[in-house]
Protein backbone atom coordinates (compact mmCIF):
# COMPACT_ATOMS: atom_id res chain seq x y z
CA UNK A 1 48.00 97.60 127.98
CA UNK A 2 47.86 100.52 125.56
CA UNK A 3 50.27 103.53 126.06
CA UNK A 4 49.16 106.57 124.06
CA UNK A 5 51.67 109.11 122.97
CA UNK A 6 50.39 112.97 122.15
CA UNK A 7 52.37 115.25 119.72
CA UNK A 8 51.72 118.77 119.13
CA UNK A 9 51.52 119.44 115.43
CA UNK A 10 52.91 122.47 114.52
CA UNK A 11 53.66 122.64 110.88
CA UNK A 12 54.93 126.06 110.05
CA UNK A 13 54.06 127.14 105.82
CA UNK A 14 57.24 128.48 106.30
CA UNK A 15 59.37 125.30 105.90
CA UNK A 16 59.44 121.99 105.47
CA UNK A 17 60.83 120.37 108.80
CA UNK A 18 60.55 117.11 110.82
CA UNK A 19 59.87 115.84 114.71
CA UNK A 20 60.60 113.18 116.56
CA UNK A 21 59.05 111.22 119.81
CA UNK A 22 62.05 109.10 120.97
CA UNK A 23 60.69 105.61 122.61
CA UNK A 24 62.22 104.54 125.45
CA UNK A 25 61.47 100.41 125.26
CA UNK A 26 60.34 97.92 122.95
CA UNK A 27 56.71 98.76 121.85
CA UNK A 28 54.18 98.16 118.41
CA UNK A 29 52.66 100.75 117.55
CA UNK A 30 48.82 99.72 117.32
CA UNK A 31 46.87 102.95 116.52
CA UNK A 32 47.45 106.05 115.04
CA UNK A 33 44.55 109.51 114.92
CA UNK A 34 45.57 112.75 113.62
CA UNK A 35 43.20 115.63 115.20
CA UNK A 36 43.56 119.29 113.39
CA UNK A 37 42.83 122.49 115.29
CA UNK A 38 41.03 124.17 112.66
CA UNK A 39 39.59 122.58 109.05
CA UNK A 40 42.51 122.69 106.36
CA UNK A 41 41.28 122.22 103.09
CA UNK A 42 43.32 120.23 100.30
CA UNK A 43 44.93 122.73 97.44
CA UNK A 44 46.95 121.47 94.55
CA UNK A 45 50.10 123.67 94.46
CA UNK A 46 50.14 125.16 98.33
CA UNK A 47 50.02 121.96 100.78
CA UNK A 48 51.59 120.28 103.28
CA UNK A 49 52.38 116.23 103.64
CA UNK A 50 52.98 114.77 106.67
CA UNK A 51 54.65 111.58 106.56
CA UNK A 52 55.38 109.60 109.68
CA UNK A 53 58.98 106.79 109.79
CA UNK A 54 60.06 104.56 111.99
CA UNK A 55 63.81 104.66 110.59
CA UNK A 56 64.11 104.84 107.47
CA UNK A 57 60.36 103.00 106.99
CA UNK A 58 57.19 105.38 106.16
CA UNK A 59 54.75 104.05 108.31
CA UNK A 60 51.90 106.08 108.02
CA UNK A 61 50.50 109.37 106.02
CA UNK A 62 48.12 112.54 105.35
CA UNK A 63 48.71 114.73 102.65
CA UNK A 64 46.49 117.40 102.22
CA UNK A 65 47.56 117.96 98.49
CA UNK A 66 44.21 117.81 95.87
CA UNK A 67 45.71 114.88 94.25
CA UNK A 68 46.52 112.50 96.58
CA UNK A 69 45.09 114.08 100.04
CA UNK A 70 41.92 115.62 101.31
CA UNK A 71 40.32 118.37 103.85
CA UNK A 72 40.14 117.33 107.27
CA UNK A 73 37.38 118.89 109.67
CA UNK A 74 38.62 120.93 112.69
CA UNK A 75 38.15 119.05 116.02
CA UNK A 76 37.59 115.86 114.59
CA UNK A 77 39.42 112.55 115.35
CA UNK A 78 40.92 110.89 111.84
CA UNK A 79 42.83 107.35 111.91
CA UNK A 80 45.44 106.95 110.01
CA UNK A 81 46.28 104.02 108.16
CA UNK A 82 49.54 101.95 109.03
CA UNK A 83 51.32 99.93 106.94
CA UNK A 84 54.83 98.29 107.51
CA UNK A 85 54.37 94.82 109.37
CA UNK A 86 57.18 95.04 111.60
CA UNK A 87 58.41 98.48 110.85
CA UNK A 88 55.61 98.89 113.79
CA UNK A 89 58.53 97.03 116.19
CA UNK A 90 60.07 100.01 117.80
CA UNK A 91 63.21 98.85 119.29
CA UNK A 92 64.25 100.84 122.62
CA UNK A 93 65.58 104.31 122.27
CA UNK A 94 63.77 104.19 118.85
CA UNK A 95 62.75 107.40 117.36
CA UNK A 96 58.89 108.22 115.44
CA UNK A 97 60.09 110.44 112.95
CA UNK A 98 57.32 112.84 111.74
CA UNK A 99 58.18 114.86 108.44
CA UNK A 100 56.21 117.51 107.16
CA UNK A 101 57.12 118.62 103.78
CA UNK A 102 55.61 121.94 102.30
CA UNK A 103 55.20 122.24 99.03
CA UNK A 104 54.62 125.51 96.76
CA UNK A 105 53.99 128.07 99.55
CA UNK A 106 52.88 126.13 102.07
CA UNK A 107 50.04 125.74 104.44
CA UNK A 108 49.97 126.11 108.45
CA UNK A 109 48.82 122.50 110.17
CA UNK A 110 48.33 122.90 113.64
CA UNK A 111 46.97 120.17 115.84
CA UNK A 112 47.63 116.74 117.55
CA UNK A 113 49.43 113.34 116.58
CA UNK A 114 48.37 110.50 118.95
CA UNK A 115 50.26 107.27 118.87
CA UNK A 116 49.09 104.20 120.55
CA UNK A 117 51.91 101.87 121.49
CA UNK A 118 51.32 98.39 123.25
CA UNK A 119 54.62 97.01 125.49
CA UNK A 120 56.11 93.92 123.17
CA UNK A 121 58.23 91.28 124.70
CA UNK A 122 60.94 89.05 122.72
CA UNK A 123 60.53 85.66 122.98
């Protein structure tokens, strides 16, 4: 049984600042889509990174710095790739830490994070 998750993205240029979706019991997460309200286009010295823990573990990522990131089209759906084996265990009252980190003088990134989490039992 999946369990999706929906965080409002709301990335000020401003500052650099984080969120967090506490989990309330033992789930993987499975899937991960990142959905912006408007196109952003990548720039080399005014960009924002997103980078998503579980702990101290990054997890998943998108950057939309010229080097390492890319434009992303308004409205449309974008998986993200997850790495970390079990860093995907969330243990109960676990915490998705979402950091967004603005670099030179920032960019806006508004939008939606949606996590997929499946229940996980110990054996």
């Amino acid at each position: 049984m999946e369990l999706p998750f929906y965080i409002q993205v709301n990335a000020d240029k401003a500052a650099s600042s984080n969120q967090y979706l506490t989990i309330f019991r033992k789930m993987t997460l499975k899937k991960l889509f990142f959905v912006a309200d408007a196109s952003i286009a990548a720039h080399a010295s005014n960009h924002c990174k997103i980078d998503i823990y579980n702990g101290s573990t990054k997890i998943a990522l998108r950057h939309f710095d010229s080097a390492g990131g890319s434009s992303i089209t308004g409205g449309v759906s974008e998986s993200l790739s997850l790495s970390g084996g079990e860093a995907l265990d969330f243990s109960e009252l676990g915490e998705l830490k979402i950091e967004y980190t603005q670099a030179g003088s920032g960019m806006d990134v508004r939008g939606g994070l949606v996590a997929i989490f499946e229940p996980r039992r110990e054996v």
